[in-house]
PDB file of N, CA and C in Angstrom:
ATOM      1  N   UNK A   1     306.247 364.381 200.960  1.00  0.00           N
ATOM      2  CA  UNK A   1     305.331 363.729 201.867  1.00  0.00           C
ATOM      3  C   UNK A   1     304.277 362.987 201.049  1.00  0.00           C
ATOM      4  N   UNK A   2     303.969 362.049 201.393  1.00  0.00           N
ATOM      5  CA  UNK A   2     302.806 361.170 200.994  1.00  0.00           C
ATOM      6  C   UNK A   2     301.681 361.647 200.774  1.00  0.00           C
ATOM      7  N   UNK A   3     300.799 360.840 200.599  1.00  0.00           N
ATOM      8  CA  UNK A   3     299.011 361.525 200.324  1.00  0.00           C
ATOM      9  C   UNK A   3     298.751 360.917 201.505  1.00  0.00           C
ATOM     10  N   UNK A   4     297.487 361.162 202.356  1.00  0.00           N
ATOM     11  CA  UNK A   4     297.004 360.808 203.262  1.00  0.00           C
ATOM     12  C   UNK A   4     296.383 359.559 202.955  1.00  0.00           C
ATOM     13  N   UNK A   5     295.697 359.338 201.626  1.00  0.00           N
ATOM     14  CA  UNK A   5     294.741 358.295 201.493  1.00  0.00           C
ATOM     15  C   UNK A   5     295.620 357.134 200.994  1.00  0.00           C
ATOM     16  N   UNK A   6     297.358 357.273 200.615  1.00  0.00           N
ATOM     17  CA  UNK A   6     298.160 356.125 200.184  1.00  0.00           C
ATOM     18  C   UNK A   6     298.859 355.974 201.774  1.00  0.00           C
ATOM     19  N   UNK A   7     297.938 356.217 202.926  1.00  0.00           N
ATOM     20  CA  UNK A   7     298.661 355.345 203.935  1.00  0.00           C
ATOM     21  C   UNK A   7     297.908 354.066 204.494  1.00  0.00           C
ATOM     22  N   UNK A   8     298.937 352.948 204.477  1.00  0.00           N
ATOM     23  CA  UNK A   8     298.335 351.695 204.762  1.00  0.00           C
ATOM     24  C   UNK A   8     297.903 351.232 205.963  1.00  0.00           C
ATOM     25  N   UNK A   9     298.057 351.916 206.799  1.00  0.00           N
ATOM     26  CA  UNK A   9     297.445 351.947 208.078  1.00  0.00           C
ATOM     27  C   UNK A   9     295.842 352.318 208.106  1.00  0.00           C
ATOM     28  N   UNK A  10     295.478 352.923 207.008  1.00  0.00           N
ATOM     29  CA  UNK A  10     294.263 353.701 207.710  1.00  0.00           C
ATOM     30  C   UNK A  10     293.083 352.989 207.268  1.00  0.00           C
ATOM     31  N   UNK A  11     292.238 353.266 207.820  1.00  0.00           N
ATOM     32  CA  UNK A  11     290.728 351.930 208.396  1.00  0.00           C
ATOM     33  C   UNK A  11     290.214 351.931 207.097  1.00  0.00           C
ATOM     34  N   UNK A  12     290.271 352.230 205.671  1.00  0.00           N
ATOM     35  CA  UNK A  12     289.749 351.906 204.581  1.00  0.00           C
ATOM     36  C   UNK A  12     290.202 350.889 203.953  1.00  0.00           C
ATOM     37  N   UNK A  13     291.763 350.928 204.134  1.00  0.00           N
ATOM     38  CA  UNK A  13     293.005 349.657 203.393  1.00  0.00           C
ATOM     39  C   UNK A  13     292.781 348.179 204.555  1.00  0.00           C
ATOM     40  N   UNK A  14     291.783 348.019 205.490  1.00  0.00           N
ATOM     41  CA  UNK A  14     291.834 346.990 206.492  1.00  0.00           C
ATOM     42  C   UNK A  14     291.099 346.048 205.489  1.00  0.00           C
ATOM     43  N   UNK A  15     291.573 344.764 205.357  1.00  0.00           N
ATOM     44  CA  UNK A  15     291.041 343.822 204.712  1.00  0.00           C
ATOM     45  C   UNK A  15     290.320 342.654 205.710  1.00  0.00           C
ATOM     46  N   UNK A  16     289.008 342.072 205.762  1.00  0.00           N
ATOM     47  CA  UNK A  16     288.493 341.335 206.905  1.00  0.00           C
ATOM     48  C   UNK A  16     288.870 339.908 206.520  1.00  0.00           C
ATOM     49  N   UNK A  17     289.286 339.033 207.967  1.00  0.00           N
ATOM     50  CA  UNK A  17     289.915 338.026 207.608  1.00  0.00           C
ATOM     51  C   UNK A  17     288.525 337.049 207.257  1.00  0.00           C
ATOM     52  N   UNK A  18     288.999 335.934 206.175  1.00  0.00           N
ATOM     53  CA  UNK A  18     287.804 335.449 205.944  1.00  0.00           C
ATOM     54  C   UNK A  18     288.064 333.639 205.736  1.00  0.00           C
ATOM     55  N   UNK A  19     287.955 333.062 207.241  1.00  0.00           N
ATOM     56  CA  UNK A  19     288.967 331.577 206.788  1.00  0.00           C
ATOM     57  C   UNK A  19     288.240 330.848 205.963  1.00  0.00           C
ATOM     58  N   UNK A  20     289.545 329.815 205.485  1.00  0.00           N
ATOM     59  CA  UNK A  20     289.125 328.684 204.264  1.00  0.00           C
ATOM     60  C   UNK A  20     288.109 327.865 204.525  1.00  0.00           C
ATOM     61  N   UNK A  21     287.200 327.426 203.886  1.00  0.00           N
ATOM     62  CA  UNK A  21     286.259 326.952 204.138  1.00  0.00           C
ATOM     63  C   UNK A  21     287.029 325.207 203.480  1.00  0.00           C
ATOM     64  N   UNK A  22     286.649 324.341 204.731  1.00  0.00           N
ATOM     65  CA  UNK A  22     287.314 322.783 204.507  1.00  0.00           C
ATOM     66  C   UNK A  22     286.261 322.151 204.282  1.00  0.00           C
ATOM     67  N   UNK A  23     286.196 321.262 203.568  1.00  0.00           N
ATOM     68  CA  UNK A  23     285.285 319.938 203.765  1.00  0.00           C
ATOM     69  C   UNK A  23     285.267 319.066 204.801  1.00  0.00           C
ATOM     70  N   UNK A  24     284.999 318.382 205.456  1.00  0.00           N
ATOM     71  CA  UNK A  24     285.107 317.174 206.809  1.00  0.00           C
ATOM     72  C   UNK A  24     285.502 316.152 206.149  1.00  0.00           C
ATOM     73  N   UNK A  25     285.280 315.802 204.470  1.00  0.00           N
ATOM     74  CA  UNK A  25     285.904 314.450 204.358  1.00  0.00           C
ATOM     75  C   UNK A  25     287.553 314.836 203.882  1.00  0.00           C
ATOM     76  N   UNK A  26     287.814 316.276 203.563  1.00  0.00           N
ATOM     77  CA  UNK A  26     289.125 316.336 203.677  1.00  0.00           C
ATOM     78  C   UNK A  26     289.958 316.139 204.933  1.00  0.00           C
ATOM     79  N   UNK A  27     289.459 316.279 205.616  1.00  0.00           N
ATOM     80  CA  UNK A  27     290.091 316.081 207.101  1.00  0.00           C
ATOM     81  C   UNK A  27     290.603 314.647 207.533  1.00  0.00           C
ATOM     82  N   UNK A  28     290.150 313.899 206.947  1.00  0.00           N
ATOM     83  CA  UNK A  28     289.836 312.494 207.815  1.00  0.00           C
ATOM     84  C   UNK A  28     290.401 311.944 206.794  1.00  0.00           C
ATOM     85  N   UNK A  29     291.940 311.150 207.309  1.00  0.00           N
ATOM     86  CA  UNK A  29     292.903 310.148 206.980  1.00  0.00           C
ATOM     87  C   UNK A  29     292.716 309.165 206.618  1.00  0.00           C
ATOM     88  N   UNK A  30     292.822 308.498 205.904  1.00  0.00           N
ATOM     89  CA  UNK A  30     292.423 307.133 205.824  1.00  0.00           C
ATOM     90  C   UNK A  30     293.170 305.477 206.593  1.00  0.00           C
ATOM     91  N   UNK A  31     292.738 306.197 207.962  1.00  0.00           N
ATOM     92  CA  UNK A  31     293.297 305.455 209.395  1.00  0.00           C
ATOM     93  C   UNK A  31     293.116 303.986 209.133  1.00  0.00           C
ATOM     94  N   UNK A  32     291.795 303.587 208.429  1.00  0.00           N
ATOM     95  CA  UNK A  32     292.070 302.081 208.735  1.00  0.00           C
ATOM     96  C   UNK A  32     292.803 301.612 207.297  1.00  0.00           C
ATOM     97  N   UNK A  33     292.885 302.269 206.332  1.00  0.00           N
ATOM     98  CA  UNK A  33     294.011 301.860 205.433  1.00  0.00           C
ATOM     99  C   UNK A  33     295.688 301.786 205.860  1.00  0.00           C
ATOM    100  N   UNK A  34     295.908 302.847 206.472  1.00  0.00           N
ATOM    101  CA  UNK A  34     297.345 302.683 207.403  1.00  0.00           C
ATOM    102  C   UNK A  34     297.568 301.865 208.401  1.00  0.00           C
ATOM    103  N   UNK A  35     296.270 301.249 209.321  1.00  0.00           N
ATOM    104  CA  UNK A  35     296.050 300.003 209.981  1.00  0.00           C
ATOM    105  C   UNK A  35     296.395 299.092 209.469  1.00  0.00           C
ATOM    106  N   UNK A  36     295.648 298.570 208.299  1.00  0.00           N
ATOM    107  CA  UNK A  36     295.463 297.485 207.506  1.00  0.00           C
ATOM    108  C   UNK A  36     297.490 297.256 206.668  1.00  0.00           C
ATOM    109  N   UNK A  37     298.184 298.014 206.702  1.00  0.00           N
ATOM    110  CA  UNK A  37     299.463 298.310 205.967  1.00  0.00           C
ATOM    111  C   UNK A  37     300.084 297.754 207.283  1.00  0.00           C
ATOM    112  N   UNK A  38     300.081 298.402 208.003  1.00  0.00           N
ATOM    113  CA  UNK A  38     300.781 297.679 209.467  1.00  0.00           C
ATOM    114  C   UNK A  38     300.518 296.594 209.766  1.00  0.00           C
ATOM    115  N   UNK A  39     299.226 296.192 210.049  1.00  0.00           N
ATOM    116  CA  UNK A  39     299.438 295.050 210.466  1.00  0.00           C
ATOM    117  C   UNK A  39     299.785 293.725 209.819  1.00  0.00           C
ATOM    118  N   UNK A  40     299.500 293.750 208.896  1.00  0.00           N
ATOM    119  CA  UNK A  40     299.648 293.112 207.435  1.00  0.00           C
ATOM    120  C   UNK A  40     301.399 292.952 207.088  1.00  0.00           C
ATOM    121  N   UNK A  41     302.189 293.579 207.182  1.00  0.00           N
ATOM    122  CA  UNK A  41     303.588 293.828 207.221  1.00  0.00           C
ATOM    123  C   UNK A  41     303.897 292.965 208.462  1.00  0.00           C
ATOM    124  N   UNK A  42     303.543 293.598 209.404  1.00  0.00           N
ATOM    125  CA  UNK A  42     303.737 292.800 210.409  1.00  0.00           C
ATOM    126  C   UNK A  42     303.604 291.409 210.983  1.00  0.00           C
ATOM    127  N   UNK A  43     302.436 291.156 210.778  1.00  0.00           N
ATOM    128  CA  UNK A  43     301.961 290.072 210.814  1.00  0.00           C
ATOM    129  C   UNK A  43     302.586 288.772 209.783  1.00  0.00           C
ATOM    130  N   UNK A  44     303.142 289.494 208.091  1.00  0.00           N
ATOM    131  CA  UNK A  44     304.191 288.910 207.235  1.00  0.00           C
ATOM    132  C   UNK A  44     305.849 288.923 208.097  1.00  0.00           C
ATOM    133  N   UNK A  45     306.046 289.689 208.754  1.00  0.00           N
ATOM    134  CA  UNK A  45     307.273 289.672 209.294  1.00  0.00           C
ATOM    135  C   UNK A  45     307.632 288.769 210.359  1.00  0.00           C
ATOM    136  N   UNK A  46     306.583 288.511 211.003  1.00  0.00           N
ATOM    137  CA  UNK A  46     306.735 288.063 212.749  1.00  0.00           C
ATOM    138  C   UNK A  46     305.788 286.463 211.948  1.00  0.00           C
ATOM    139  N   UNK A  47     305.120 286.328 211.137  1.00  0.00           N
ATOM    140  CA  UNK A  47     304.380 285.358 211.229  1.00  0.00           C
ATOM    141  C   UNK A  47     303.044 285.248 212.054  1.00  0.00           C
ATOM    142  N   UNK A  48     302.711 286.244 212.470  1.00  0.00           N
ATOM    143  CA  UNK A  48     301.975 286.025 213.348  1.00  0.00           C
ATOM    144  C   UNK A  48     300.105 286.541 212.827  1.00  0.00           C
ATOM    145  N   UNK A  49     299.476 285.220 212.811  1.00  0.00           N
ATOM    146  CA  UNK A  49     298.379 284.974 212.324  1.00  0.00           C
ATOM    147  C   UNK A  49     296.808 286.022 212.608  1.00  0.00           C
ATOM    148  N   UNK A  50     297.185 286.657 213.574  1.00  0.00           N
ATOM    149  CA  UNK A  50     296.377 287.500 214.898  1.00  0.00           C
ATOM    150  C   UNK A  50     296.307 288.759 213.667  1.00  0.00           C
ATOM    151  N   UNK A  51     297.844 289.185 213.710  1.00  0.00           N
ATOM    152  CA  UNK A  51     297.545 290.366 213.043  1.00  0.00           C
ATOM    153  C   UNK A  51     297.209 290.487 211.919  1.00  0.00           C
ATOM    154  N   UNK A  52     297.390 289.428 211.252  1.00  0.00           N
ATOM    155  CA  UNK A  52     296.980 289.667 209.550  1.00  0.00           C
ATOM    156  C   UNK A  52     295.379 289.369 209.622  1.00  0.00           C
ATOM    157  N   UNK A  53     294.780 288.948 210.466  1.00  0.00           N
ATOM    158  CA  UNK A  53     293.516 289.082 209.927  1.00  0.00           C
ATOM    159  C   UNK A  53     293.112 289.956 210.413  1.00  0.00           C
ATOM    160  N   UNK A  54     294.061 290.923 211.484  1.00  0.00           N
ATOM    161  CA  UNK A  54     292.993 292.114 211.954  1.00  0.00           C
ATOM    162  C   UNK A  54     293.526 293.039 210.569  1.00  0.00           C
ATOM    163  N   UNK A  55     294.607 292.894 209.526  1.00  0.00           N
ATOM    164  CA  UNK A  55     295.038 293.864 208.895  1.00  0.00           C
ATOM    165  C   UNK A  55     293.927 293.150 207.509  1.00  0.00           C
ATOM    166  N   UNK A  56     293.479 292.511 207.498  1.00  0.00           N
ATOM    167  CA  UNK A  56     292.588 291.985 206.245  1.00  0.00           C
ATOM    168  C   UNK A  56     291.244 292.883 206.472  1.00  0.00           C
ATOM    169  N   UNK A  57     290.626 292.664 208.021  1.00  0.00           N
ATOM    170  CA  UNK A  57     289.579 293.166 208.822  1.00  0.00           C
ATOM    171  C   UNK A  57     289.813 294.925 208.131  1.00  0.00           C
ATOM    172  N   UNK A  58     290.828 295.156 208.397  1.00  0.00           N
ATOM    173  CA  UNK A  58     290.552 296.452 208.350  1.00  0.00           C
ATOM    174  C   UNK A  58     291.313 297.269 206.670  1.00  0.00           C
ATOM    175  N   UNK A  59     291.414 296.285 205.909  1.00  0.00           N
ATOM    176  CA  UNK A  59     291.223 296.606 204.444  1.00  0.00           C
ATOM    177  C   UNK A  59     290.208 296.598 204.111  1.00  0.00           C
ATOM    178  N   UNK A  60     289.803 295.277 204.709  1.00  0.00           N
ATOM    179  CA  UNK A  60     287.913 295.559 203.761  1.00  0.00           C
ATOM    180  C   UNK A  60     287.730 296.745 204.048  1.00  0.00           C
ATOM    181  N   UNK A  61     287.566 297.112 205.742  1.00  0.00           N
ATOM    182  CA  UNK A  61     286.952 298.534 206.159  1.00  0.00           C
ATOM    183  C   UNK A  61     287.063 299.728 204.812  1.00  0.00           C
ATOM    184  N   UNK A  62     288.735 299.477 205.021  1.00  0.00           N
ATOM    185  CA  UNK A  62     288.859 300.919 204.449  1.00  0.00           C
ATOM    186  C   UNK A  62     288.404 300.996 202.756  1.00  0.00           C
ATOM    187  N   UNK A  63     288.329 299.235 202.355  1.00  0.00           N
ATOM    188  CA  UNK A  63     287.821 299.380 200.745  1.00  0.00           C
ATOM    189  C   UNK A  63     286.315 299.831 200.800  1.00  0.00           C
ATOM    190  N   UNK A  64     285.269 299.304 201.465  1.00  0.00           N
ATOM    191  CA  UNK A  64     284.052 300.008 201.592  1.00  0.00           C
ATOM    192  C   UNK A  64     284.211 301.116 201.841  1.00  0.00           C
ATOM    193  N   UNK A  65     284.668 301.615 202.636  1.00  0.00           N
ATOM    194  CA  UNK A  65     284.920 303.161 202.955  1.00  0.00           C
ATOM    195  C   UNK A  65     285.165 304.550 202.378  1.00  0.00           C
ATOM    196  N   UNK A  66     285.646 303.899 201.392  1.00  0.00           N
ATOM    197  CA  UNK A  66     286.557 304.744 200.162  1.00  0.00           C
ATOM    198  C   UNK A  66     285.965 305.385 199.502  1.00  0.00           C
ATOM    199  N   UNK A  67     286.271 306.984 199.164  1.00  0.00           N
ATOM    200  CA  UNK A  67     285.634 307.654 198.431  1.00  0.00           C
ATOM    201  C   UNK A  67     285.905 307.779 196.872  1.00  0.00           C
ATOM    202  N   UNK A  68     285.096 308.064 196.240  1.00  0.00           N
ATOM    203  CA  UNK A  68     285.021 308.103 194.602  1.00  0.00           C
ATOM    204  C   UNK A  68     286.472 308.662 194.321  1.00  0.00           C
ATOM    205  N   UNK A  69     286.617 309.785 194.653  1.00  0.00           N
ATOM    206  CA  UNK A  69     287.854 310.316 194.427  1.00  0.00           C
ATOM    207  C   UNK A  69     288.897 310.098 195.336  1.00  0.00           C
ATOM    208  N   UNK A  70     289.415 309.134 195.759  1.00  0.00           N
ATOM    209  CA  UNK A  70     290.449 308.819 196.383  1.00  0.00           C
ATOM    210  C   UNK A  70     291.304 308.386 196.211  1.00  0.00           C
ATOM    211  N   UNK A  71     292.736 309.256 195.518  1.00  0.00           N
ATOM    212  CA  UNK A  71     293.450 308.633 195.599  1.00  0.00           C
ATOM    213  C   UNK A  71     295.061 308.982 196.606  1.00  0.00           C
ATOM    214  N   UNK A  72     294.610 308.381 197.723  1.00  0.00           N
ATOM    215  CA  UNK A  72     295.376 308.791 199.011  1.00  0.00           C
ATOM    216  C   UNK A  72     296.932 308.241 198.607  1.00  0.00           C
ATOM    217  N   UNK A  73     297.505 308.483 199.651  1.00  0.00           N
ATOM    218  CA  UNK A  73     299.166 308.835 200.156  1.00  0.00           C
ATOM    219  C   UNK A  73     299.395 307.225 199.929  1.00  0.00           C
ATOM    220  N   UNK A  74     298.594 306.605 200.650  1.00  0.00           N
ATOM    221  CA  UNK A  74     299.188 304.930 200.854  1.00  0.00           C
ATOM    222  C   UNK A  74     298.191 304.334 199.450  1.00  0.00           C
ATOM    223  N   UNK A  75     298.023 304.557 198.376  1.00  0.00           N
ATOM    224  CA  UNK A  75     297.632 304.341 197.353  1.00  0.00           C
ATOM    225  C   UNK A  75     296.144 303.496 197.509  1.00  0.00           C
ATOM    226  N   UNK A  76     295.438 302.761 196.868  1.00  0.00           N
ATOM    227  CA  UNK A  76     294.122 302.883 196.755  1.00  0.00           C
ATOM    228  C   UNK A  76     293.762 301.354 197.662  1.00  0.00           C
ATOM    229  N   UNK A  77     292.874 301.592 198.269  1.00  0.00           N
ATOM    230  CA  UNK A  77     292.035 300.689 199.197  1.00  0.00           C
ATOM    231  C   UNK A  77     291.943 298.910 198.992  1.00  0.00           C
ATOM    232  N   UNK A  78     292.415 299.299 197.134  1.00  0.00           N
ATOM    233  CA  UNK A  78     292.137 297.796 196.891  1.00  0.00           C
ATOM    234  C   UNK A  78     293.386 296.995 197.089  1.00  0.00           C
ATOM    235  N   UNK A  79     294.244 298.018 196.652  1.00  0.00           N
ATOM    236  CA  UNK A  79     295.669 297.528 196.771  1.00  0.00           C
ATOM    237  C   UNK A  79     295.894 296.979 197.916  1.00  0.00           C
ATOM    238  N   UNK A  80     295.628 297.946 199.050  1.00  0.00           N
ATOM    239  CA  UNK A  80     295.490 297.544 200.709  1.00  0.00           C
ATOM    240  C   UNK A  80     295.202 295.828 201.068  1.00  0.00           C
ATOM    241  N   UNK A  81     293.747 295.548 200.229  1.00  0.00           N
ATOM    242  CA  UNK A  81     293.147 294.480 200.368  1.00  0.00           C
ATOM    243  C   UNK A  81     293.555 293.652 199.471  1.00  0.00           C
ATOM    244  N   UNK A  82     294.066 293.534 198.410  1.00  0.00           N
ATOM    245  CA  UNK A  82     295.072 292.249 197.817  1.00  0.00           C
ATOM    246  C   UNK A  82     296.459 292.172 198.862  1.00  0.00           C
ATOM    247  N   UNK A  83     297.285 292.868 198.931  1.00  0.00           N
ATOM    248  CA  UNK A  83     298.234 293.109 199.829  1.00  0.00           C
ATOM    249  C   UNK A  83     297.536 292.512 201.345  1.00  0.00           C
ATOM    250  N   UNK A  84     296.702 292.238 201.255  1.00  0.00           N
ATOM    251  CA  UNK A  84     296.530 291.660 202.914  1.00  0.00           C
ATOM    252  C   UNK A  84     296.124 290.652 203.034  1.00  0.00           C
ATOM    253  N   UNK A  85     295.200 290.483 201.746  1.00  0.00           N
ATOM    254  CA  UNK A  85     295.320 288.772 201.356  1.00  0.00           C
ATOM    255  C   UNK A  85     296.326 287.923 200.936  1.00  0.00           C
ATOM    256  N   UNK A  86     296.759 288.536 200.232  1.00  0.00           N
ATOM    257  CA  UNK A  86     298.272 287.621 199.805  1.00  0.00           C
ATOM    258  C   UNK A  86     299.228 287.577 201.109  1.00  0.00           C
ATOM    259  N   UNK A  87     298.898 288.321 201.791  1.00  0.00           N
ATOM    260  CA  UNK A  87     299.904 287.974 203.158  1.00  0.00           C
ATOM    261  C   UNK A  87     299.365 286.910 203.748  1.00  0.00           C
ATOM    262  N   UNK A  88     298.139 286.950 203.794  1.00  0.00           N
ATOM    263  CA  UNK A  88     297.093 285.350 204.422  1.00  0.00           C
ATOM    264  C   UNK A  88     297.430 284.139 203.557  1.00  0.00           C
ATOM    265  N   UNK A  89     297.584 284.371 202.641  1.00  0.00           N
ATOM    266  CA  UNK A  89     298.102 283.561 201.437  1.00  0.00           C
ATOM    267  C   UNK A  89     299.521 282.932 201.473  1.00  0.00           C
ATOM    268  N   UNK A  90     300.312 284.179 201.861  1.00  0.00           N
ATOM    269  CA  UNK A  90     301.320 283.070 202.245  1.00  0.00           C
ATOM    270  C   UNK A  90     301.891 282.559 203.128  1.00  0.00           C
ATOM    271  N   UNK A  91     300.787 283.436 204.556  1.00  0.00           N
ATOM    272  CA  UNK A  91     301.191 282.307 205.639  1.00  0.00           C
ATOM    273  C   UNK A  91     300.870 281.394 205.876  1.00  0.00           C
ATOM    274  N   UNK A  92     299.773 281.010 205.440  1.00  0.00           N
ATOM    275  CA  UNK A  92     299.139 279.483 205.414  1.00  0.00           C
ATOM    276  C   UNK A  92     299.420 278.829 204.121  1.00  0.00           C
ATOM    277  N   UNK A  93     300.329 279.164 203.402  1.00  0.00           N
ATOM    278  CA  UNK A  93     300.667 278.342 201.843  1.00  0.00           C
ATOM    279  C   UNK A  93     301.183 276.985 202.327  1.00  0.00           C
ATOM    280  N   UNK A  94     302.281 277.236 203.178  1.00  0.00           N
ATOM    281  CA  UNK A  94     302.840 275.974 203.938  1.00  0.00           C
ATOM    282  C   UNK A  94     301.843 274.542 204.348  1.00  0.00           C
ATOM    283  N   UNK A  95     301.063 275.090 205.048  1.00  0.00           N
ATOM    284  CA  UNK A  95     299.809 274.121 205.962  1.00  0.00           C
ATOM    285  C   UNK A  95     298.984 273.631 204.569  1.00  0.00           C
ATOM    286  N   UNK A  96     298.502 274.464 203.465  1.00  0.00           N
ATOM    287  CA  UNK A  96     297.873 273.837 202.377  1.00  0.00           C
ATOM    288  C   UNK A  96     298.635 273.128 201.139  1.00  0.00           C
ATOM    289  N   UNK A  97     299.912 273.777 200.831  1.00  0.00           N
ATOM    290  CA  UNK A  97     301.092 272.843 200.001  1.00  0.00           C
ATOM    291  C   UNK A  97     301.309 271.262 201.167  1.00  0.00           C
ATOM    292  N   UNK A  98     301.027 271.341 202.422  1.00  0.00           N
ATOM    293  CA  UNK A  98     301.486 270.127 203.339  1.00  0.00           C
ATOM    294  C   UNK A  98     300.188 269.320 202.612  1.00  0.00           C
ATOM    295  N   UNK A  99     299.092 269.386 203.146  1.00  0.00           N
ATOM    296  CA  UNK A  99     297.733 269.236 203.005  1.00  0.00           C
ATOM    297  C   UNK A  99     297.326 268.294 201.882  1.00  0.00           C
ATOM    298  N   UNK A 100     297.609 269.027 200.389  1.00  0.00           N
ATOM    299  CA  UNK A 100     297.656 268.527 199.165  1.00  0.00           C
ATOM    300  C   UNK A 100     298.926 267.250 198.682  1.00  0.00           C
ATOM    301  N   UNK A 101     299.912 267.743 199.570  1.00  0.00           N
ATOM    302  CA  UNK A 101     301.069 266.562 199.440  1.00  0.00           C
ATOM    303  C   UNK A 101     300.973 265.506 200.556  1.00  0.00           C
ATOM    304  N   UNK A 102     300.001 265.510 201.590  1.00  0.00           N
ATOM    305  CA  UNK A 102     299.883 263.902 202.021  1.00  0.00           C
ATOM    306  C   UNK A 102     300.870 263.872 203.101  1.00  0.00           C
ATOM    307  N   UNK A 103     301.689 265.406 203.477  1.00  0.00           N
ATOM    308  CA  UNK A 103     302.839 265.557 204.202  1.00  0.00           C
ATOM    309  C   UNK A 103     302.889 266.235 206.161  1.00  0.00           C
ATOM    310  N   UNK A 104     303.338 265.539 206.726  1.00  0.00           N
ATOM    311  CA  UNK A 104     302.401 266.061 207.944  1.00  0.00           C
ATOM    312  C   UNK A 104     303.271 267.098 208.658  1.00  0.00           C
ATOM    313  N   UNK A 105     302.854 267.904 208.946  1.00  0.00           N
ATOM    314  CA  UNK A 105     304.036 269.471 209.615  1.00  0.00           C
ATOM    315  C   UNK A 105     304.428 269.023 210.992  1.00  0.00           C
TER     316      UNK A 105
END
């Protein structure tokens, strides 16, 4: 038979639960960087002028936004914001290569 005091049931062996303590900026996604990826893609795919500047709009966001130590899932804020300019870049390359060549669309 056992010892009384090696049973794990009894109210001395109870361990008190004690939850993880989180930060709030761990919590919080970096939503308008995954905005700014969508619409930006999109807006390169479909052509459509609407969305790439709301996906430019919301790179800046997320490049101001950005914390010192961040280096998130969809990679860093700036990347976001070259990537959303160069999409502005090359949907209007057409209208400014016309422009400079004297050529009318």
């Amino acid at each position: 038979m056992t010892p009384p005091h090696a049973d794990p049931r009894s109210p001395e062996s109870i361990v008190d639960y004690k939850p993880e303590v989180k930060r709030v900026e761990d919590d919080d996604p970096d939503v308008a960087g995954f905005v700014a990826l969508v619409c930006s893609i999109v807006g390169l795919m479909i052509r459509n002028r609407t969305s790439l500047w709301i996906g430019t709009v919301f790179a800046v966001e997320s490049f101001l936004n950005q914390r010192a130590s961040d280096g998130g899932l969809l990679g860093s804020p700036a990347a976001t914001i070259m990537f959303s300019i160069l999409s502005l870049l090359m949907n209007y390359l057409p209208e400014i290569v016309a422009a400079y060549s004297g050529v009318k669309i």
